[in-house]
Protein backbone atom coordinates (compact mmCIF):
# COMPACT_ATOMS: atom_id res chain seq x y z
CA UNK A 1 123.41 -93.42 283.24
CA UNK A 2 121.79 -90.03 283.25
CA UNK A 3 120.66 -88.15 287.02
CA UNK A 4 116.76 -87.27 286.92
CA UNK A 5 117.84 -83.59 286.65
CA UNK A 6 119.41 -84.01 283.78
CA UNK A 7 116.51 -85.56 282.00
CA UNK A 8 113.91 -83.04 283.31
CA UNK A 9 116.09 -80.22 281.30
CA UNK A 10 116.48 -82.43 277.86
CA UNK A 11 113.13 -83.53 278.14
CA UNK A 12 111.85 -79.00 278.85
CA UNK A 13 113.91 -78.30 275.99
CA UNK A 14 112.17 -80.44 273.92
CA UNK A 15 109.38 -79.27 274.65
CA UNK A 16 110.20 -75.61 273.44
CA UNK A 17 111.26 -77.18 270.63
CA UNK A 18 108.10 -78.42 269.77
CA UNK A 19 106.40 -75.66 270.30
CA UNK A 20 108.49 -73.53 268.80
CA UNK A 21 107.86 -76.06 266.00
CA UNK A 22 104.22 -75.82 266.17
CA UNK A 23 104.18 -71.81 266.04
CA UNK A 24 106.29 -71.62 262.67
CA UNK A 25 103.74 -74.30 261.21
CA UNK A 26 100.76 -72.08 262.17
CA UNK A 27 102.03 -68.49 261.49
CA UNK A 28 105.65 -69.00 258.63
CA UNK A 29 106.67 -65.48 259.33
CA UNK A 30 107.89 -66.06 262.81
CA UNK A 31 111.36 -67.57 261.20
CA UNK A 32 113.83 -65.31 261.72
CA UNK A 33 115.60 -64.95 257.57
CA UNK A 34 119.22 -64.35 257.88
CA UNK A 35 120.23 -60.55 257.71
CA UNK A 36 123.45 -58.85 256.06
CA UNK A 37 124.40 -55.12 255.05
CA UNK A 38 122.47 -53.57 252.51
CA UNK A 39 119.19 -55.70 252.77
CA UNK A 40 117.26 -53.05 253.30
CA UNK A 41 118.67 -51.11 250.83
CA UNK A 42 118.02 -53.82 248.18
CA UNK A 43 114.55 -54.64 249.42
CA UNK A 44 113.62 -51.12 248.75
CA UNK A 45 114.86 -51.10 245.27
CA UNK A 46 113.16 -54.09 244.44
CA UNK A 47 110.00 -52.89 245.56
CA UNK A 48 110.36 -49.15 243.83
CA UNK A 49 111.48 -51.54 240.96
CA UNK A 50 108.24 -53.35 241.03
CA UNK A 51 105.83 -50.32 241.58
CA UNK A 52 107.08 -48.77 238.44
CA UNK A 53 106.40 -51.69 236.23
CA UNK A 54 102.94 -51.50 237.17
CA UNK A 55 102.77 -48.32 236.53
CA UNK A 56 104.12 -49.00 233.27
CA UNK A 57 101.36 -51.40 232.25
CA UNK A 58 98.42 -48.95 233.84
CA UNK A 59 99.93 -46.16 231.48
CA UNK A 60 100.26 -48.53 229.20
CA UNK A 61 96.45 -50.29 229.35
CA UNK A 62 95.26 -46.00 229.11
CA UNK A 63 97.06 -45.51 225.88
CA UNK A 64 95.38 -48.05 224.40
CA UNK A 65 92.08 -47.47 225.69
CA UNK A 66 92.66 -43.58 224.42
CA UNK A 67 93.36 -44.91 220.77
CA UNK A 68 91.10 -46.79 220.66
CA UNK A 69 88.16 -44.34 221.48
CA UNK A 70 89.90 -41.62 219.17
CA UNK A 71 88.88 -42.59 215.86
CA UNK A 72 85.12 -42.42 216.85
CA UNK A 73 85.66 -38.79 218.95
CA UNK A 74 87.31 -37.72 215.70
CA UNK A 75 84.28 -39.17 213.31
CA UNK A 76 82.37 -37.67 215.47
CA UNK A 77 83.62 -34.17 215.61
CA UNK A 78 83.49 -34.37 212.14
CA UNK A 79 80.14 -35.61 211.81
CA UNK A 80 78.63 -32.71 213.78
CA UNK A 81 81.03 -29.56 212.17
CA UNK A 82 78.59 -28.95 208.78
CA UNK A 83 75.76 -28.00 211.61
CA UNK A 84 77.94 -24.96 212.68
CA UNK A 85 79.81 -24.59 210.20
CA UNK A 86 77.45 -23.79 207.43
CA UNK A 87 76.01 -21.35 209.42
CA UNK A 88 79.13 -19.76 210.44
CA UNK A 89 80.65 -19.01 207.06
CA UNK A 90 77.98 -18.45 205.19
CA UNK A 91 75.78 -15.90 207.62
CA UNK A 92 77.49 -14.45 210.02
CA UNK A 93 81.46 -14.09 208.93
CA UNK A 94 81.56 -10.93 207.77
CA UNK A 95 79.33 -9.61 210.17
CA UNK A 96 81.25 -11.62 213.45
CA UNK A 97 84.08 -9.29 211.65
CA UNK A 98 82.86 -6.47 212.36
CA UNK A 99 82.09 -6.72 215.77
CA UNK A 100 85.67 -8.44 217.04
CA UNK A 101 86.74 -5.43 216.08
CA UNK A 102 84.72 -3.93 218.75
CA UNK A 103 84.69 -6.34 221.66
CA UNK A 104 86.77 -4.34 224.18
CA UNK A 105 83.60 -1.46 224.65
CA UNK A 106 80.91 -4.51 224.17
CA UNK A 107 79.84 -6.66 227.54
CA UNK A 108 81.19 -10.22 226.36
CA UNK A 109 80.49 -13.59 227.49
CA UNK A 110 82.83 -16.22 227.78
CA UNK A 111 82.54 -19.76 227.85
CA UNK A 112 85.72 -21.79 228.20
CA UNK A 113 85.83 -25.45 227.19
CA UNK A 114 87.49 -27.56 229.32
CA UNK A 115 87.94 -31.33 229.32
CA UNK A 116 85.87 -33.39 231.76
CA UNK A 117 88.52 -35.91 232.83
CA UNK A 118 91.74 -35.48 233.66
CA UNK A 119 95.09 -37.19 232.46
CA UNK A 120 95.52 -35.36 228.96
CA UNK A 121 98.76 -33.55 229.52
CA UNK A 122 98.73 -29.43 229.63
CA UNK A 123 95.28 -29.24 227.24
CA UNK A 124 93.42 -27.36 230.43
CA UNK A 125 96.43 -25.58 232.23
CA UNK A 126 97.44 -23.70 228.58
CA UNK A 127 94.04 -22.40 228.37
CA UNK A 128 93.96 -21.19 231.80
CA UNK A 129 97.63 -20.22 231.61
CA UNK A 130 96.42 -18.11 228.97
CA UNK A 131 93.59 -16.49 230.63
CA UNK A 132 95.47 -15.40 233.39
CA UNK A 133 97.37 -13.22 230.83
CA UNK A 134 93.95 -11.30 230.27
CA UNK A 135 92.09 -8.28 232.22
CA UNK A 136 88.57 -9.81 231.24
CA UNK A 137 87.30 -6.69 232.63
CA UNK A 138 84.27 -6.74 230.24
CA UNK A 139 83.30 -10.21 230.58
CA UNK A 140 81.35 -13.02 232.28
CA UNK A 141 82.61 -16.67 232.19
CA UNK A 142 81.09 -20.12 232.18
CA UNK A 143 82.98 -22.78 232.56
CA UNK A 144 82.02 -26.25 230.69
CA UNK A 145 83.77 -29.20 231.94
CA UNK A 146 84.30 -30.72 234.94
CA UNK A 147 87.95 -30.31 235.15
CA UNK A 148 87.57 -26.44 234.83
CA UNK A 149 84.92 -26.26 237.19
CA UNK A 150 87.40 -27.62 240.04
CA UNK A 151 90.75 -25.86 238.61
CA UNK A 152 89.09 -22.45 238.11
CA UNK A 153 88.66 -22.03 241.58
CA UNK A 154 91.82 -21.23 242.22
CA UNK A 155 91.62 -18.07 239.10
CA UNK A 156 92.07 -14.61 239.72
CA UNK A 157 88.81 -14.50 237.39
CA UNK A 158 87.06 -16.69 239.69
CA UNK A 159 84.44 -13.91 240.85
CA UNK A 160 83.26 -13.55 237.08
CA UNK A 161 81.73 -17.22 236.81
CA UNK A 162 78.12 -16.80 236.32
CA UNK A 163 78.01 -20.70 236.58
CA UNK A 164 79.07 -23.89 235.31
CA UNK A 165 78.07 -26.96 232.70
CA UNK A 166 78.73 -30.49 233.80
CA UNK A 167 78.61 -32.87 230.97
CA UNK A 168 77.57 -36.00 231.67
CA UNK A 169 80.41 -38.25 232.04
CA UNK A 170 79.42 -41.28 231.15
CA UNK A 171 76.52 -40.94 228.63
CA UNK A 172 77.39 -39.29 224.94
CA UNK A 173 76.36 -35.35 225.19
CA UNK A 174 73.00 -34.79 223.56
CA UNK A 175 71.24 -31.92 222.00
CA UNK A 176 68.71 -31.79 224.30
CA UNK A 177 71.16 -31.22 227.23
CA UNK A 178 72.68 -28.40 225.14
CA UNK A 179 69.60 -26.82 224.75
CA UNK A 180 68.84 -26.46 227.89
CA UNK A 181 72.21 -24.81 228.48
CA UNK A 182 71.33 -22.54 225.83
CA UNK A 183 68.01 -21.77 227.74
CA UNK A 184 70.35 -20.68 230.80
CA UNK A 185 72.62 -18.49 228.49
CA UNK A 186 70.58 -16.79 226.53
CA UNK A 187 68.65 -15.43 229.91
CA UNK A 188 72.10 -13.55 230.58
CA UNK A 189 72.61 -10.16 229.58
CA UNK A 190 75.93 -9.64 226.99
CA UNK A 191 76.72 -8.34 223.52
CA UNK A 192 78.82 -11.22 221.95
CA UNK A 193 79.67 -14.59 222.85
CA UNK A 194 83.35 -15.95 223.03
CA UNK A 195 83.76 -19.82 222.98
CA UNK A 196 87.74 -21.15 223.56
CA UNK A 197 88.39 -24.76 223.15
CA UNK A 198 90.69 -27.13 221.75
CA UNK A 199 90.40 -28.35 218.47
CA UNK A 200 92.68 -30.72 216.25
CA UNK A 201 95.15 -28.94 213.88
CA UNK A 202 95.94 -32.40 211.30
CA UNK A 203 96.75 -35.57 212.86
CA UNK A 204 99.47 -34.85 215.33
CA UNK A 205 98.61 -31.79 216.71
CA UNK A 206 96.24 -29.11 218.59
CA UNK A 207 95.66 -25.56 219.12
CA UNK A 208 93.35 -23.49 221.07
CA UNK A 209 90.84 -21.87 219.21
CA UNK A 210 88.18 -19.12 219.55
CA UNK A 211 84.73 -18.79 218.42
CA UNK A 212 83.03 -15.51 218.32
CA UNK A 213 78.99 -15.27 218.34
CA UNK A 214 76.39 -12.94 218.38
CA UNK A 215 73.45 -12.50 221.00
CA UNK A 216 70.22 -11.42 220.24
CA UNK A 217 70.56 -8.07 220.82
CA UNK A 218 73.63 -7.54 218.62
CA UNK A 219 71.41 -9.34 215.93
CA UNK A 220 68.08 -7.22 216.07
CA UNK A 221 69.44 -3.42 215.23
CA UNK A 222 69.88 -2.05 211.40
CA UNK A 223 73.53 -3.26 211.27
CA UNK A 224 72.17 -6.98 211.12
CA UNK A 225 69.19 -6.55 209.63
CA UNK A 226 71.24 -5.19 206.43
CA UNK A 227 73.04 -8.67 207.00
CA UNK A 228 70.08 -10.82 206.92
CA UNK A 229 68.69 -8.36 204.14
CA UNK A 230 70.05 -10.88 200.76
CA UNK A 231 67.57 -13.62 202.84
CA UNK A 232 64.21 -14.33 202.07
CA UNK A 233 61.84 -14.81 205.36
CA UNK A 234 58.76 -15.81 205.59
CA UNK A 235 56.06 -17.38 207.73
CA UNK A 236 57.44 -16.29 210.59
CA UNK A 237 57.84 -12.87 212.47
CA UNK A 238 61.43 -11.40 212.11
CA UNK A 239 62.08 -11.33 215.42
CA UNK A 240 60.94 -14.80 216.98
CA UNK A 241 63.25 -15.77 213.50
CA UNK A 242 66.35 -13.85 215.01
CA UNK A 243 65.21 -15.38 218.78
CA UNK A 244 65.03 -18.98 217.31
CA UNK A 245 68.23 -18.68 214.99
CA UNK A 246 70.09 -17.33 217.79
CA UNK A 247 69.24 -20.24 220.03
CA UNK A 248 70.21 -22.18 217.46
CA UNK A 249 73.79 -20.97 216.46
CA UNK A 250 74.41 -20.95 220.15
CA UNK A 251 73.85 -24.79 220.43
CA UNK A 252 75.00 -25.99 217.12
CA UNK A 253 78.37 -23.90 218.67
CA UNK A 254 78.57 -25.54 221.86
CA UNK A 255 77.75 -28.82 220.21
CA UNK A 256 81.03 -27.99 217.92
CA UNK A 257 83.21 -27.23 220.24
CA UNK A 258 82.69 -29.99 222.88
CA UNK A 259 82.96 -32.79 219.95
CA UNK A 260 86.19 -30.91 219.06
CA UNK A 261 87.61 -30.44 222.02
CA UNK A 262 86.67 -34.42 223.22
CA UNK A 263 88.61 -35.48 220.71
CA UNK A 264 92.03 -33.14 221.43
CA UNK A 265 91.08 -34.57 225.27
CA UNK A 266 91.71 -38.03 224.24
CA UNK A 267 93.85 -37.39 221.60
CA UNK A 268 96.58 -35.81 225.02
CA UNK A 269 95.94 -38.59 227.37
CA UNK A 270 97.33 -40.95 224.39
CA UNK A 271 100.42 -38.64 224.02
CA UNK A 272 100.66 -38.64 227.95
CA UNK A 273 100.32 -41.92 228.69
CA UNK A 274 102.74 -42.91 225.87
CA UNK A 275 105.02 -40.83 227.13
CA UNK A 276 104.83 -41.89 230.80
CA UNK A 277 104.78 -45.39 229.70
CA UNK A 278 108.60 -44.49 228.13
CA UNK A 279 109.19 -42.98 231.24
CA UNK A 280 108.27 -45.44 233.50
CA UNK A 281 110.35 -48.56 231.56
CA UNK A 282 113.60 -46.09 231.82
CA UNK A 283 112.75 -45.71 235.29
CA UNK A 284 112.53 -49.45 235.36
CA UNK A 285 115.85 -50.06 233.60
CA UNK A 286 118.13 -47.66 235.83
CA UNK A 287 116.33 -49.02 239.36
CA UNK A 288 116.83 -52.51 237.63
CA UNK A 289 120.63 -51.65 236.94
CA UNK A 290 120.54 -50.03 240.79
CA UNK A 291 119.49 -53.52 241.82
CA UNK A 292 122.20 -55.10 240.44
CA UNK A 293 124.88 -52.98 241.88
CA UNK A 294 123.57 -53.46 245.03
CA UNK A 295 123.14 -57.05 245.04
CA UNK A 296 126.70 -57.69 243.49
CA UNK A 297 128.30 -55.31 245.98
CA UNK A 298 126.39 -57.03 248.95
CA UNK A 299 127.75 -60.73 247.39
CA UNK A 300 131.19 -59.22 247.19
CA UNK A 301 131.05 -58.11 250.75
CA UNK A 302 129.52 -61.41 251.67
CA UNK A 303 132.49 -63.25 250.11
CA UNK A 304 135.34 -61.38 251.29
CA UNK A 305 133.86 -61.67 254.81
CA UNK A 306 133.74 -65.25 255.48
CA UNK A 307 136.81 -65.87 252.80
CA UNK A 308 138.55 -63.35 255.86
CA UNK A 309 136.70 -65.77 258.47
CA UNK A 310 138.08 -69.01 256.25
CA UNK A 311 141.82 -67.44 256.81
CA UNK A 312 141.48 -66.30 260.42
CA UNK A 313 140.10 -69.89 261.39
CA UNK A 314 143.37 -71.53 259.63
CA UNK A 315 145.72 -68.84 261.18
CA UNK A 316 144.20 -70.30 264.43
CA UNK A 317 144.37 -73.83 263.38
CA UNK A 318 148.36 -73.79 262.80
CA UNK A 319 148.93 -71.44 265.73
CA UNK A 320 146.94 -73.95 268.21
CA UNK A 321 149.73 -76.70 266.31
């Protein structure tokens, strides 16, 4: 019934069939998905819609990993305050008085707490906000943290870093790595020692605070010794006492404030990470709400396009009649 030429093109389209066929079975993304205006527009959304849920549960998963760890950083700032403290208030106040008084004709050193890991809100930027504020024309700086040691850079006190301290990151800061930051420090030359970090202020909130010290010098001259004069010393020489005790306050300090200021650091990143979790499921609701407009107004479109198409074909129909 059929010529041969007629056959030989049924039986070559058949063929691309079949492989046509063949290629969608090995590799599904070869079919071509229907397209219509606003697709794009809609895929987009979806996707922002889905990258800020995630988000959400990251900030989320942080929060709760931050309260969870700051009970223990709180215990723990409190467990290592009577070392310092006791020593502050009780030997040195009214002297440390006294010489505050003084600090703008005294050579000062300046250590500046800083947290080591970032995510905790505006706890380093106030403190270097507030630095920027000062001359510091009489002072060197360390910097303790690693956060500071990157952001610092960028200071216009940058050229008076002597150096920086790099807690370990990982590992729960012992006294023996203190100490031998102490050894470093107390090879500097300086009248008084300023220490700002953050410390808790009740349960809700934190302030910066500052801690004033003496050095060794400032301690062995007549002003001090008529501090230390109510003490009783013995056994020891008065001045590898004053060398030893100074060590000492200097560490027990440092030891303070970095407990302290741990537990502000984690005590922020719960507060930020709270807050960007709020942020991100608003985010989530308006893209979501987006979405739907989109999608509704693409349907509508749809619909009024082939219900148009429906009416032209039956205009057609009864003209061709």
């Amino acid at each position: 019934f059929f010529g041969s030429d007629y056959c030989s093109k049924m039986m070559n389209v058949g063929r691309r069939a079949l492989r046509q066929q063949q290629a969608v079975a090995r590799n599904p993304s070869l079919v071509q998905k229907r397209t219509y205006p606003g697709g794009a527009a809609l895929k987009s959304l979806k996707h922002r819609g889905a990258t800020v849920r995630q988000i959400g549960k990251i900030t989320g998963t942080m929060k709760v990993v931050a309260s969870s760890k700051l009970p223990s950083a709180q215990a723990k700032a409190q467990s290592v305050s009577p070392f310092f403290e006791s020593m502050e208030n009780g030997l040195f106040d009214s002297m440390m008085t006294k010489l505050k008084a003084d600090s703008d004709n005294k050579s000062v050193l300046t250590i500046i707490i800083y947290t080591d890991k970032g995510l905790c809100g505006s706890t380093n930027n106030t403190i270097s906000r507030m630095l920027d504020k000062e001359s510091m024309s009489n002072q060197k700086i360390i910097v303790w943290g690693e956060k500071g040691a990157s952001s610092f850079e960028k200071s216009k006190h940058a050229s008076k870093v002597i150096f920086s301290a790099h807690p370990p990151l990982k590992n729960v800061l012992t006294m023996a790595e203190i100490s031998a930051v102490t050894s470093k420090i107390v090879t500097q030359e300086f009248d008084l020692i300023r220490i700002i970090y953050n410390k808790m202020v009740g349960s809700h909130s934190s302030e910066i605070k500052e801690l004033w010290l003496p050095s060794l010098t400032t301690l062995n001259n007549d002003d001090a010794a008529a501090f230390l004069a109510p003490y009783e010393i013995e056994a020891v020489a008065s001045d590898e006492l004053l060398e030893s005790l100074n060590e000492y306050q200097i560490c027990a300090a440092l030891n303070y404030c970095h407990f302290n200021n741990q537990a502000v650091e984690l005590f922020q990143r719960r507060n930020s990470m709270e807050n960007a979790s709020k942020n991100a499921g608003e985010i989530g609701k308006k893209l979501n709400i987006l979405f739907n407009k989109a999608r509704q107004a693409a349907i509508t479109t749809e619909l009024g396009e082939i219900c148009s198409g429906a009416a032209a074909v039956d205009e057609m129909l009864k003209a061709g009649k």
